[in-house]
N, C-alpha and C. Protein backbone atom coordinates (compact mmCIF):
# COMPACT_ATOMS: atom_id res chain seq x y z
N UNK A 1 0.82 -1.20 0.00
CA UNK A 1 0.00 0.00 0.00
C UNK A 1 0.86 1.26 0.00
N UNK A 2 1.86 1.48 0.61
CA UNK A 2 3.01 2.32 0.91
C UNK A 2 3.64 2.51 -0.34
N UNK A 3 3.34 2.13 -1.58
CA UNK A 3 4.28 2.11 -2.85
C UNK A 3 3.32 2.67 -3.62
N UNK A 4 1.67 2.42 -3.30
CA UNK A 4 0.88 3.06 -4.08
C UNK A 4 1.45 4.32 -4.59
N UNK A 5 0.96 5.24 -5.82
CA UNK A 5 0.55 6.33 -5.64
C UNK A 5 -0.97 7.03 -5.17
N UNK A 6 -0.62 8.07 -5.07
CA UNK A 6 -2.03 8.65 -4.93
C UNK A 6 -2.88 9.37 -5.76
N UNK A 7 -4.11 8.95 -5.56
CA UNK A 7 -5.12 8.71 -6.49
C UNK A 7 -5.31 10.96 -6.64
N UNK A 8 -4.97 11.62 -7.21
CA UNK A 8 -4.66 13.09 -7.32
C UNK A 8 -6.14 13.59 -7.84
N UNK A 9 -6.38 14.51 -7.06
CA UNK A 9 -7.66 15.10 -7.77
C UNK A 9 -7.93 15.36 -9.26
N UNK A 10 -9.09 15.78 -9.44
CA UNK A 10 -8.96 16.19 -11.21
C UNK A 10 -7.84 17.33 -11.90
N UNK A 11 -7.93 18.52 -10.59
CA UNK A 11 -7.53 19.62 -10.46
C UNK A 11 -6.54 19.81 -9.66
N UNK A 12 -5.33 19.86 -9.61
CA UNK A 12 -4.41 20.79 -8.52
C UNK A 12 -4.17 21.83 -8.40
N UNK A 13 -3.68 22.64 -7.34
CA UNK A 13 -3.46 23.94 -7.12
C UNK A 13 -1.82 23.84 -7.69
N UNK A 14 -1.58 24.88 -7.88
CA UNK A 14 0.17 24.81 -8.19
C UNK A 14 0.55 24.60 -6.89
N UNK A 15 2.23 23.91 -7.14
CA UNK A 15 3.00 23.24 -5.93
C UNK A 15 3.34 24.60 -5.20
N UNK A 16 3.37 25.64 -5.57
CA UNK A 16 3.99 26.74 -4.79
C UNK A 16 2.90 27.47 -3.78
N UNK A 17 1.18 26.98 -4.14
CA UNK A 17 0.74 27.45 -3.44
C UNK A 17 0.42 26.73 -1.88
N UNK A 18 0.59 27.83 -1.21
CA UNK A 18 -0.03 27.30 0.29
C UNK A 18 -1.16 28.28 1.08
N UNK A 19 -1.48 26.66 2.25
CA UNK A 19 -2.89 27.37 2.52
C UNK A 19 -2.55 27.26 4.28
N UNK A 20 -1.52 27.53 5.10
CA UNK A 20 -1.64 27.51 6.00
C UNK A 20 -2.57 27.32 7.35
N UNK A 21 -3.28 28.10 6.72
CA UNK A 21 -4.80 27.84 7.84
C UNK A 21 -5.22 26.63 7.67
N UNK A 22 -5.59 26.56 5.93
CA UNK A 22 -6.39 25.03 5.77
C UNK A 22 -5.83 24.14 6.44
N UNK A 23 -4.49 23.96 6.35
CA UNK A 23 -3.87 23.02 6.81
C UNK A 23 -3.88 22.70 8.76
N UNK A 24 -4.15 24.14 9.27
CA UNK A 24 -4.02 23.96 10.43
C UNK A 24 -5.49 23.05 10.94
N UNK A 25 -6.63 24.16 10.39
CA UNK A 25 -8.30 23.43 10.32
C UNK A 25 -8.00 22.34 9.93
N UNK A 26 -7.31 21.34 9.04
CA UNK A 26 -7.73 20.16 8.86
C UNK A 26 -6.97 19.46 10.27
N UNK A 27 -5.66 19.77 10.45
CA UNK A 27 -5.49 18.95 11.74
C UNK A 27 -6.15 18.97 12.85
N UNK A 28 -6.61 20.28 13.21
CA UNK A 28 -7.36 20.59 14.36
C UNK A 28 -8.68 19.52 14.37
N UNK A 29 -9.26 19.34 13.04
CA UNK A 29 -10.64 18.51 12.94
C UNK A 29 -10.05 17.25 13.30
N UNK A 30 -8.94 16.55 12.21
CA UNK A 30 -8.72 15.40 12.82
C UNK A 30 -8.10 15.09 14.34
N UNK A 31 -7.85 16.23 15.19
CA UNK A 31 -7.25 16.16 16.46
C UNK A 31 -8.01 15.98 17.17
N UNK A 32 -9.89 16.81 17.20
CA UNK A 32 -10.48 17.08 17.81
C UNK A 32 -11.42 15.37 17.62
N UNK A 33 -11.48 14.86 16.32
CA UNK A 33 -12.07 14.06 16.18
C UNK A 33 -11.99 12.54 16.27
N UNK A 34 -10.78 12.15 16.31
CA UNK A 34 -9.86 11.76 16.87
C UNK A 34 -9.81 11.17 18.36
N UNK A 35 -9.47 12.39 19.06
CA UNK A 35 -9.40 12.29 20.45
C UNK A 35 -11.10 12.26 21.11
N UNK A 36 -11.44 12.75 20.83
CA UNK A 36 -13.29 12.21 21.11
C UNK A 36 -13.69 11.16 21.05
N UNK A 37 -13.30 9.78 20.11
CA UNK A 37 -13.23 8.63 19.95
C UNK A 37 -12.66 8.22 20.76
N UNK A 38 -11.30 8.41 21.52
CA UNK A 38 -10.65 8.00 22.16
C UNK A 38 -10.95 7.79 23.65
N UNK A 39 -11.50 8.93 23.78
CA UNK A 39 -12.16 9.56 24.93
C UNK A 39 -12.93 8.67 25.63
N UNK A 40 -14.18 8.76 24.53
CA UNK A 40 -15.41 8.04 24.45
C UNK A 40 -14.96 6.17 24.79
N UNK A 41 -14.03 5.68 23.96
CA UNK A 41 -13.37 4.41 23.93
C UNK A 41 -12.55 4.24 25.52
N UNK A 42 -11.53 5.41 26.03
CA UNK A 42 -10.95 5.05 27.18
C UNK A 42 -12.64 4.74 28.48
N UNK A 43 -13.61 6.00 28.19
CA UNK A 43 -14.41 5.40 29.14
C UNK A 43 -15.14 4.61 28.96
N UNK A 44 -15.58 3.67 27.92
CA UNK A 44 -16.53 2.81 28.08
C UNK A 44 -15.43 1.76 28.64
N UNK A 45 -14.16 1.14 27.72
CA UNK A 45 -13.83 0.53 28.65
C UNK A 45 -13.27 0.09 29.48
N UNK A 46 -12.40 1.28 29.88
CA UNK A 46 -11.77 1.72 31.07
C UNK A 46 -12.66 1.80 32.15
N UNK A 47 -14.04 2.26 32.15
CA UNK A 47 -14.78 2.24 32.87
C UNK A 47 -15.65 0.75 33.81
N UNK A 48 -15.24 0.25 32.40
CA UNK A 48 -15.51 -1.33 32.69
C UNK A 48 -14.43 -2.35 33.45
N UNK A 49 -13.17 -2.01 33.37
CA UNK A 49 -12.00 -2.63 33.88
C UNK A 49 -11.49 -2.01 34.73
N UNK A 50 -11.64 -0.84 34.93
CA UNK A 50 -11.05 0.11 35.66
C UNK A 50 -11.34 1.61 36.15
N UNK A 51 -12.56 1.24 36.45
CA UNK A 51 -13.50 2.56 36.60
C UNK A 51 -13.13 3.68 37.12
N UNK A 52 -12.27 3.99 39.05
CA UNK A 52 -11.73 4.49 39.58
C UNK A 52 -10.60 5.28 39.33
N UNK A 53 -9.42 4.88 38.30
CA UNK A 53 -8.23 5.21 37.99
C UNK A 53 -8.78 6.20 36.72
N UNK A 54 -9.81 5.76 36.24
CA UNK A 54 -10.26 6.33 34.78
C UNK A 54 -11.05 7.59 34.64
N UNK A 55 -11.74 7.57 36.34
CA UNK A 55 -12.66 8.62 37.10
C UNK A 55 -11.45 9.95 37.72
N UNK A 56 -10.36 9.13 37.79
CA UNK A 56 -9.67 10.50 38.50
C UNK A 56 -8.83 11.15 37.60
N UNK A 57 -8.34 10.37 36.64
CA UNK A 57 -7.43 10.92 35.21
C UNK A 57 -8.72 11.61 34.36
N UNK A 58 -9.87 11.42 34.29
CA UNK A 58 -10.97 12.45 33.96
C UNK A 58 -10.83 13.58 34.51
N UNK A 59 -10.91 13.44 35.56
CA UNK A 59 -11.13 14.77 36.97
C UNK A 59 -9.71 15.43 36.76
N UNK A 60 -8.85 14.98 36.20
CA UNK A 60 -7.41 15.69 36.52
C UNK A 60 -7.38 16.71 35.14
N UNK A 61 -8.24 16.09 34.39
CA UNK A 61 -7.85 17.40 32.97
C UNK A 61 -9.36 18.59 33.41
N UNK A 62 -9.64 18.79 34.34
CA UNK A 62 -10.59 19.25 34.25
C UNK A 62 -10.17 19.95 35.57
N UNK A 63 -9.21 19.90 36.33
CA UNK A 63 -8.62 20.84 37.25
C UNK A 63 -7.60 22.23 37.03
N UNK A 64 -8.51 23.09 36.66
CA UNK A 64 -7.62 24.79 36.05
C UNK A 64 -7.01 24.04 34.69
N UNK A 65 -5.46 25.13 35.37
CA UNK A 65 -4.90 25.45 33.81
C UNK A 65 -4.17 24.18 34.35
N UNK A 66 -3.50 23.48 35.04
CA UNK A 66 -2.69 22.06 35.11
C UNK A 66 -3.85 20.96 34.32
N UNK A 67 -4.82 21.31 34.51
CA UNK A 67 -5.77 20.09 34.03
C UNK A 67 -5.95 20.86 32.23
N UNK A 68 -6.22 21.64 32.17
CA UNK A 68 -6.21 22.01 30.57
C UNK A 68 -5.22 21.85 29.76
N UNK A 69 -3.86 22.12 30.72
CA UNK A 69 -2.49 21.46 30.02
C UNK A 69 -2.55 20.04 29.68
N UNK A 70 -2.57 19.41 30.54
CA UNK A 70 -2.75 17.72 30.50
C UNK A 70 -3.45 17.41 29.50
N UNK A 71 -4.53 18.22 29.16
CA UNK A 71 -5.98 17.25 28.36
C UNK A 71 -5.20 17.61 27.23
N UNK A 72 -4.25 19.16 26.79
CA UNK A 72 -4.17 19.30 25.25
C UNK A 72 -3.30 18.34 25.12
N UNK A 73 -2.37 18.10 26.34
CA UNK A 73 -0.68 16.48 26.10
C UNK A 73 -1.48 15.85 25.64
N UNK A 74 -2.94 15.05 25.93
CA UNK A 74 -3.41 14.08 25.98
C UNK A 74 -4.10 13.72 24.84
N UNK A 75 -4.68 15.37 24.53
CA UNK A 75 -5.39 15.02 23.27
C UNK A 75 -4.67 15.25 21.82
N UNK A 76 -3.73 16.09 21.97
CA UNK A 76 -2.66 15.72 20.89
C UNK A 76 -1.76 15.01 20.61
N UNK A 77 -1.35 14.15 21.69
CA UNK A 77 -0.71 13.03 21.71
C UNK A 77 -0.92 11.65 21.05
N UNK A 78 -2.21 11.37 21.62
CA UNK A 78 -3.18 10.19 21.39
C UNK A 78 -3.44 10.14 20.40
N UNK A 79 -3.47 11.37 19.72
CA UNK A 79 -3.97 11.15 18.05
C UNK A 79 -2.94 10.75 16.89
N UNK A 80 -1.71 11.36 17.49
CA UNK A 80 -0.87 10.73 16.81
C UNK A 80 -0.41 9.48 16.12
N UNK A 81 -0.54 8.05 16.44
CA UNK A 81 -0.74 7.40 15.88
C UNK A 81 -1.81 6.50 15.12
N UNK A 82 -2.92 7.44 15.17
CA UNK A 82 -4.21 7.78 14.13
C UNK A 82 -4.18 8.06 13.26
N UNK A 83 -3.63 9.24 13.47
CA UNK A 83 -3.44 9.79 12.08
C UNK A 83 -2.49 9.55 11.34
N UNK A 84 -1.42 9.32 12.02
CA UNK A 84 -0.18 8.32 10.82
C UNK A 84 -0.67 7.43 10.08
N UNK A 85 -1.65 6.47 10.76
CA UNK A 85 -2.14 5.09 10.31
C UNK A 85 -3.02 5.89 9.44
N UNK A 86 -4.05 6.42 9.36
CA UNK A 86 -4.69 6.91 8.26
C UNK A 86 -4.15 7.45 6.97
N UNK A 87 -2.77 8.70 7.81
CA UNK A 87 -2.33 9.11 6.18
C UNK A 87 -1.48 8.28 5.81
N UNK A 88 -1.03 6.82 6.19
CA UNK A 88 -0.28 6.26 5.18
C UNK A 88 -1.26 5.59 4.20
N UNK A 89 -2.61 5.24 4.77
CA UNK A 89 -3.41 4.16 4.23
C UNK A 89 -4.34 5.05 3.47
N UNK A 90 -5.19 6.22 4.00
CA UNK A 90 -6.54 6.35 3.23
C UNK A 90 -6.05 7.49 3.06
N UNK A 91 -5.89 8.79 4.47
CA UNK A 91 -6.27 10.08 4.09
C UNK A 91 -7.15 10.51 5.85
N UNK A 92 -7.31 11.31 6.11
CA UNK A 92 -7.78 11.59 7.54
C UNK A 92 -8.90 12.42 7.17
N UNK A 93 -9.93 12.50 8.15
CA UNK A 93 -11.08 13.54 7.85
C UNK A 93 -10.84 15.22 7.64
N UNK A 94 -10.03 15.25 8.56
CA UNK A 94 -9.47 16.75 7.96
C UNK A 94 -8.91 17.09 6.90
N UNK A 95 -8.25 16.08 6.38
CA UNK A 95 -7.45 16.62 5.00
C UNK A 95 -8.72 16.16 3.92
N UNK A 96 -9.64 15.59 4.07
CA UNK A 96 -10.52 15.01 3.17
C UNK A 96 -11.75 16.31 3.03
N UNK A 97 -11.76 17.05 4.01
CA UNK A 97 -12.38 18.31 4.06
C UNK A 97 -12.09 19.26 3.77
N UNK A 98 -10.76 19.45 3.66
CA UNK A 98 -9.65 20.80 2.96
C UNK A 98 -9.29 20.90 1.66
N UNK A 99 -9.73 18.37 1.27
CA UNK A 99 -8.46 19.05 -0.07
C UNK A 99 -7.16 18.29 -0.10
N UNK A 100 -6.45 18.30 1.15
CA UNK A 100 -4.75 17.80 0.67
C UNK A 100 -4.89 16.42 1.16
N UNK A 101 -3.82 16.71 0.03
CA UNK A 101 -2.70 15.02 0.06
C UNK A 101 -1.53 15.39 0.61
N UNK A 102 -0.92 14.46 1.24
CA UNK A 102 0.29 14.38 1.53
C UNK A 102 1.07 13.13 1.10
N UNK A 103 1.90 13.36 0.29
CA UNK A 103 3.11 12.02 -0.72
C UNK A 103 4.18 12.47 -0.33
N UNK A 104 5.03 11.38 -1.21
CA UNK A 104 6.09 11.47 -1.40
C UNK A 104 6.81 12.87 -2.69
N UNK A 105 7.91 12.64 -2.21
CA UNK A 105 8.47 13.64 -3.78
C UNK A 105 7.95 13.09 -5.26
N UNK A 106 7.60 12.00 -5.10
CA UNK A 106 7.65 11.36 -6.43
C UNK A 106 5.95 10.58 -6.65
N UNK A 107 5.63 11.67 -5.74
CA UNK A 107 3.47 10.99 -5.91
C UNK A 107 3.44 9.87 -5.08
N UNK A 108 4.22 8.93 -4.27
CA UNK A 108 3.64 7.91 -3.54
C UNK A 108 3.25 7.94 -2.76
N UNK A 109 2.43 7.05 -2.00
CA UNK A 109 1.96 7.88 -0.25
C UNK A 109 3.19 7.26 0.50
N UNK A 110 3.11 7.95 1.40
CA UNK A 110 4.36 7.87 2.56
C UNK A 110 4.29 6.38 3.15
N UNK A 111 5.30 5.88 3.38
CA UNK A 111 4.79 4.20 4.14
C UNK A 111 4.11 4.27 5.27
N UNK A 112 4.04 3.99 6.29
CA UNK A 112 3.82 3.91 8.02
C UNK A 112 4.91 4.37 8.88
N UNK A 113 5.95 3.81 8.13
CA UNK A 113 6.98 4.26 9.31
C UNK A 113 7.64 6.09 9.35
N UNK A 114 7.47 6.27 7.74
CA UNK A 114 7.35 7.78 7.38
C UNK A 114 6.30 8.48 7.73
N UNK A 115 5.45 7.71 7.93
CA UNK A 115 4.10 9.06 8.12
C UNK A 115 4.23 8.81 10.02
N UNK A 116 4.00 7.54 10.66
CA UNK A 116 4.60 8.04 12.08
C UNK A 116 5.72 9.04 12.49
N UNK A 117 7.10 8.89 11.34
CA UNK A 117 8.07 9.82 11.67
C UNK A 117 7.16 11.44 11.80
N UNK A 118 6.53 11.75 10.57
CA UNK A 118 6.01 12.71 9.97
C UNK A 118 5.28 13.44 11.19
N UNK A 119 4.06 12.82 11.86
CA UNK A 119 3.10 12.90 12.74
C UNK A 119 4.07 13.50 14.16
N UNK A 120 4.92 12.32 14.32
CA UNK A 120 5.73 12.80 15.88
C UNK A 120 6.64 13.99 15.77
N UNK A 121 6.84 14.04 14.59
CA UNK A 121 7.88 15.27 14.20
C UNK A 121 6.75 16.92 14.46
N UNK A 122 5.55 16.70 14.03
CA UNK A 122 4.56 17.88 13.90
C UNK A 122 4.05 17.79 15.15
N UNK A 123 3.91 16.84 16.24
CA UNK A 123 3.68 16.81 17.52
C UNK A 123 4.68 17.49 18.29
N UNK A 124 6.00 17.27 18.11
CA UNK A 124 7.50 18.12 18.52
C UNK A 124 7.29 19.35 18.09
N UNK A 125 7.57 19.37 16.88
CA UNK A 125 8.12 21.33 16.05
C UNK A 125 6.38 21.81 16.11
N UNK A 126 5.54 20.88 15.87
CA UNK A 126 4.04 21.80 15.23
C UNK A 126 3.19 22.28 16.27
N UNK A 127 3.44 21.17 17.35
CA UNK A 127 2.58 21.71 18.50
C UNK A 127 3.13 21.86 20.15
N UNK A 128 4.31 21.42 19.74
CA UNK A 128 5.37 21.66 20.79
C UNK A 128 4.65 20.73 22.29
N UNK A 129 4.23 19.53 21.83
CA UNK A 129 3.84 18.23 22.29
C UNK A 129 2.73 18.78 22.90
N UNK A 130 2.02 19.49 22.17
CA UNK A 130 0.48 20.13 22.99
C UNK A 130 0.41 21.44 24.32
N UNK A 131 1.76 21.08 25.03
CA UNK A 131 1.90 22.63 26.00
C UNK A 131 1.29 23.45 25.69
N UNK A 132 0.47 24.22 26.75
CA UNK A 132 0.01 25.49 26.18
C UNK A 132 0.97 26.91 26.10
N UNK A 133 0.67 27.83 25.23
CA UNK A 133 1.71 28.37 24.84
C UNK A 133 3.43 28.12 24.36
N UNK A 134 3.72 26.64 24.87
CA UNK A 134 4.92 26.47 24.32
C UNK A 134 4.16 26.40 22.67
N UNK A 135 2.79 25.43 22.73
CA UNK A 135 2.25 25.33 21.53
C UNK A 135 1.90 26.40 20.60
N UNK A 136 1.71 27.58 21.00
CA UNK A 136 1.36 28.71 20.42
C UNK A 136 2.39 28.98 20.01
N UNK A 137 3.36 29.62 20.46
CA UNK A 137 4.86 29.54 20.04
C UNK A 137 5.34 28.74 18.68
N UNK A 138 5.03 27.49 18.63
CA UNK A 138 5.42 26.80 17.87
C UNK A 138 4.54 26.39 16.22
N UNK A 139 3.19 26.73 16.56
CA UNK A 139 2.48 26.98 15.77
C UNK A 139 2.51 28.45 14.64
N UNK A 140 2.80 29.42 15.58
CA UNK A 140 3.22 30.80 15.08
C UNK A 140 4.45 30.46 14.02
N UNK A 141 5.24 30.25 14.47
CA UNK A 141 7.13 30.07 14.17
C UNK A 141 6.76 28.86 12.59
N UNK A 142 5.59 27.58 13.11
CA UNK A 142 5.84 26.74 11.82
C UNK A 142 4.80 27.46 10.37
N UNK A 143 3.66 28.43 10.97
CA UNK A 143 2.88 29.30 10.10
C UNK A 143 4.10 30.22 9.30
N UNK A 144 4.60 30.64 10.04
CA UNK A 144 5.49 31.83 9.42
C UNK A 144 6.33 31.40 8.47
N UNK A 145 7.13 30.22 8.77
CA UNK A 145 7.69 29.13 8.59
C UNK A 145 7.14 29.22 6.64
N UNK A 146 6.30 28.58 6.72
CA UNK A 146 4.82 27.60 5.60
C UNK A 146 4.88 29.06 4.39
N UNK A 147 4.66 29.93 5.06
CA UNK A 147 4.00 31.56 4.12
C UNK A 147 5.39 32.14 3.62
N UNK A 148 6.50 31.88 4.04
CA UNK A 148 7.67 32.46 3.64
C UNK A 148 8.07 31.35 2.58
N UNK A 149 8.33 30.27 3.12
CA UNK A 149 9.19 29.57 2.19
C UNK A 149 8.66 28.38 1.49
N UNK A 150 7.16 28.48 1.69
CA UNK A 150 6.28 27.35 0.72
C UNK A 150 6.13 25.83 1.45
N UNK A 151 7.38 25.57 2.51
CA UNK A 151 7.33 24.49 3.50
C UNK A 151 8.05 24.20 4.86
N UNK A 152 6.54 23.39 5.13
CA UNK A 152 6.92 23.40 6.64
C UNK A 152 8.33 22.38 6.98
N UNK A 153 8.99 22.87 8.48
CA UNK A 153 10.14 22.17 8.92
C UNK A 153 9.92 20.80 8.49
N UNK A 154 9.29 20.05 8.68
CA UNK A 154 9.18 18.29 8.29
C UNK A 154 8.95 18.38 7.65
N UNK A 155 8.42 18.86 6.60
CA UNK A 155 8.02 18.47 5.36
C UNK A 155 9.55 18.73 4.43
N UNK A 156 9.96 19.40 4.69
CA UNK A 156 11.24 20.00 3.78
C UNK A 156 12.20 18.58 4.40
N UNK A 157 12.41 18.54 5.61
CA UNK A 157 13.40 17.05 6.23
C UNK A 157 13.36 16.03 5.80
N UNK A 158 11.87 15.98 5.27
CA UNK A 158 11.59 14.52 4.81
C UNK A 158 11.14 14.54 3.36
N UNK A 159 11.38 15.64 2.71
CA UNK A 159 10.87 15.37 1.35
C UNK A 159 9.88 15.29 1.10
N UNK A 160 8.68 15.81 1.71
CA UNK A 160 7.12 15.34 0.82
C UNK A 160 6.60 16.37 0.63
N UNK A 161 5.82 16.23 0.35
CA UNK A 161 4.99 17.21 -0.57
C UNK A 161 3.61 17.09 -0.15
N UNK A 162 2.06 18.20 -0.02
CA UNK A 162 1.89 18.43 0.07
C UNK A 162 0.73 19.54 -0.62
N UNK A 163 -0.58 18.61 -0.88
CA UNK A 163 -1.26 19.43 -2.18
C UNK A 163 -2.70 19.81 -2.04
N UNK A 164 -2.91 20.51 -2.53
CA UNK A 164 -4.38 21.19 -2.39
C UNK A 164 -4.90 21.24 -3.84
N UNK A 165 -6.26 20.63 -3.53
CA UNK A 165 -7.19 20.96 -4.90
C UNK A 165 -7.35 21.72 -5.23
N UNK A 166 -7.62 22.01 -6.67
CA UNK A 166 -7.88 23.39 -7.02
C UNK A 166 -9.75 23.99 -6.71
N UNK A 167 -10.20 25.35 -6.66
CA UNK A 167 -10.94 25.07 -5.90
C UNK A 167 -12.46 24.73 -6.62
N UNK A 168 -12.93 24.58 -5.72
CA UNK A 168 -14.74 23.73 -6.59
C UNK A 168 -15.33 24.37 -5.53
N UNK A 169 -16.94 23.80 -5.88
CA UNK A 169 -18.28 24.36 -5.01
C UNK A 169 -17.99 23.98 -3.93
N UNK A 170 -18.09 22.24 -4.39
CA UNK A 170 -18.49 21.27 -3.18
C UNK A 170 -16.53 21.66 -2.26
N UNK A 171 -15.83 22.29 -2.59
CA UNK A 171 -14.78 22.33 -1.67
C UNK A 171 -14.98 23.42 -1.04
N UNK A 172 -15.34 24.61 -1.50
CA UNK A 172 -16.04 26.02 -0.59
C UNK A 172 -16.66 25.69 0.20
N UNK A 173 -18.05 24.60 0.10
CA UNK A 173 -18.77 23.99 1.18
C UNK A 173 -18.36 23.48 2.31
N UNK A 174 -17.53 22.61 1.89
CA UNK A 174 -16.84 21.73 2.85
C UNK A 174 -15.81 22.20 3.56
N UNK A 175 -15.10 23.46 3.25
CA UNK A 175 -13.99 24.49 3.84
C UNK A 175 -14.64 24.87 4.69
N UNK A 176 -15.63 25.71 4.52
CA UNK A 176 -16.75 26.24 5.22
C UNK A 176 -17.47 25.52 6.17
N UNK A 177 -18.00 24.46 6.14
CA UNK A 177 -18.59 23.83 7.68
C UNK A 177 -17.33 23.68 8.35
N UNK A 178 -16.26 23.18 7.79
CA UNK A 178 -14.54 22.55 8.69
C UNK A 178 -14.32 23.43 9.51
N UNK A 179 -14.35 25.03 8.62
CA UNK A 179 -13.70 26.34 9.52
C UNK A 179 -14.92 26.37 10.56
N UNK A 180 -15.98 26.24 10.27
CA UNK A 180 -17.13 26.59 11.19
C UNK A 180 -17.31 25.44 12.61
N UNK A 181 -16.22 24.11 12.30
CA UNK A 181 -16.47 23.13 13.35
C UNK A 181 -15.22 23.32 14.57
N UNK A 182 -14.20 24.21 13.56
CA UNK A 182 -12.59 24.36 14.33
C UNK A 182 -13.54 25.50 15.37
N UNK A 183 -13.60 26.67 14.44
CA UNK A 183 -14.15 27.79 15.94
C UNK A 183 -15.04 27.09 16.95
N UNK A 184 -15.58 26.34 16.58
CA UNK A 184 -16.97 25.97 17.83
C UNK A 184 -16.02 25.08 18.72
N UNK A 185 -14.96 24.16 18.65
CA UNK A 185 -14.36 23.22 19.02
C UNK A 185 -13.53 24.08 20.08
N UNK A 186 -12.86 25.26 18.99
CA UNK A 186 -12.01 25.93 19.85
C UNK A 186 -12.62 26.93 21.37
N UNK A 187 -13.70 27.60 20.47
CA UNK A 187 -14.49 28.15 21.55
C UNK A 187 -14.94 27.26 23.19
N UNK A 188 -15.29 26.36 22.47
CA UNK A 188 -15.76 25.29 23.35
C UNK A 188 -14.75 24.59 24.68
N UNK A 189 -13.33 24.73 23.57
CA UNK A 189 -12.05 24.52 24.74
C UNK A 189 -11.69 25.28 25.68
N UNK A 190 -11.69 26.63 25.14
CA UNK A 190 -11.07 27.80 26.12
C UNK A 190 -12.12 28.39 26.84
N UNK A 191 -13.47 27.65 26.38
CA UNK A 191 -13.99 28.68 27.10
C UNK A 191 -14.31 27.96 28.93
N UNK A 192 -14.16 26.70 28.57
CA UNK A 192 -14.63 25.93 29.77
C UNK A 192 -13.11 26.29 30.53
N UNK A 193 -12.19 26.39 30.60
CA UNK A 193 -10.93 27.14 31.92
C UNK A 193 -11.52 28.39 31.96
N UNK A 194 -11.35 28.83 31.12
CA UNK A 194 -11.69 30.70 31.33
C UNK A 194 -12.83 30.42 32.76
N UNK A 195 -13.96 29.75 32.45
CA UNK A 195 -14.77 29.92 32.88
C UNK A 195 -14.93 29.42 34.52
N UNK A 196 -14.00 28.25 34.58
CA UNK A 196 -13.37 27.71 35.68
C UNK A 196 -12.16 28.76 36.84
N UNK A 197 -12.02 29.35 36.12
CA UNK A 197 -10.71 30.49 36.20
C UNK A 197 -11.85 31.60 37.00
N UNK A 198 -13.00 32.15 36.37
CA UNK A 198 -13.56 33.20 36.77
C UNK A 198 -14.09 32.45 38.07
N UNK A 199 -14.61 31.64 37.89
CA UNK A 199 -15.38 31.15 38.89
C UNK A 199 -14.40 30.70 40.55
N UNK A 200 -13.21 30.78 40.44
CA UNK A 200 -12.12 30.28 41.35
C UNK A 200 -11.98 31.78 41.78
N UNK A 201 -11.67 33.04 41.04
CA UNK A 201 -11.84 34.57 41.51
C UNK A 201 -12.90 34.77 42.13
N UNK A 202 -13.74 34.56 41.49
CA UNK A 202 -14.98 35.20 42.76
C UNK A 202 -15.24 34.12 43.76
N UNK A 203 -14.80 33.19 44.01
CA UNK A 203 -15.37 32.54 45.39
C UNK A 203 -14.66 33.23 46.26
């Protein structure tokens, strides 16, 4: 499967163009979507084998900013070898909503052991292993990164490439609910500390 090439849209964008954001929205979807499965999967049956241990590592991402740190380690972490396994084999929901492929220099898809490299490498440089603000930091630096010189740190290390369709209806559509699921996701994250945060001031 790793030798395949990939099956290329009708249309490409030229290789020089980039879409930074898209690219961030599609990971964010598959991060968010991803780790919700996971979630959902550690408690049914963690809950079943191990209810107690599974009840307090719940309770611990949900304590301030030490518990909001933990959940982003946790939830960007975990996904990591998800999404390797997907982009060597199919393609991930986020990039299937944006548009890109990710190959080789030469059109093949990446094997497993390249696209794990790929994944842990963007977990290190892309999100600076989920920390908050180390992650911001690092997200900023690999954006700036992407818009100057056409590619990101791993992608240039490892040779691949990196493509976006050219654009259609049904891809405006589908850009459009993605961007519209990242804000609600994101909103939805920060707003539950913030809100934990206010509520610890006024008692």
């Amino acid at each position: 499967m790793s030798a395949e090439t990939l099956p290329a849209p009708a249309e490409v964008a030229e290789p020089s163009t980039v879409h930074p954001w898209q690219r961030y929205c599609a990971r964010m979807i598959d991060i968010q979507f991803f780790a919700f499965i996971a979630i959902i999967a550690i408690g049914v049956f963690g809950g079943m084998v191990a209810p107690e241990p599974v009840l307090r590592f719940f309770g611990l991402m949900q304590q301030g900013f030490a518990g909001t740190a933990l959940a982003n380690v946790f939830t960007v972490g975990i996904t990591v070898p998800v999404i390797a396994c997907l982009g060597a084999w199919t393609g991930t929901p986020g990039k299937w909503i944006f548009d890109i492929r990710v190959c080789e220099a030469d059109g093949r898809r990446l094997s497993l052991a390249r696209s794990f490299r790929r994944e842990a490498t963007i977990w290190v440089k892309g999100f600076g292993f989920g920390v908050p603000f180390v992650s911001l930091i690092t997200l900023i630096m690999s954006k700036v990164r992407l818009s100057e010189d056409g590619r990101t740190a791993w992608d240039e290390a490892m040779d691949c490439r990196v493509r976006h369709a050219a654009p259609s209806a049904l891809g405006y559509v589908k850009k459009t609910l993605g961007v519209a699921l990242v804000i609600l996701a994101l909103a939805y994250n920060y707003f539950a500390p913030i809100k934990s945060i206010m509520a610890a001031a006024a008692a």
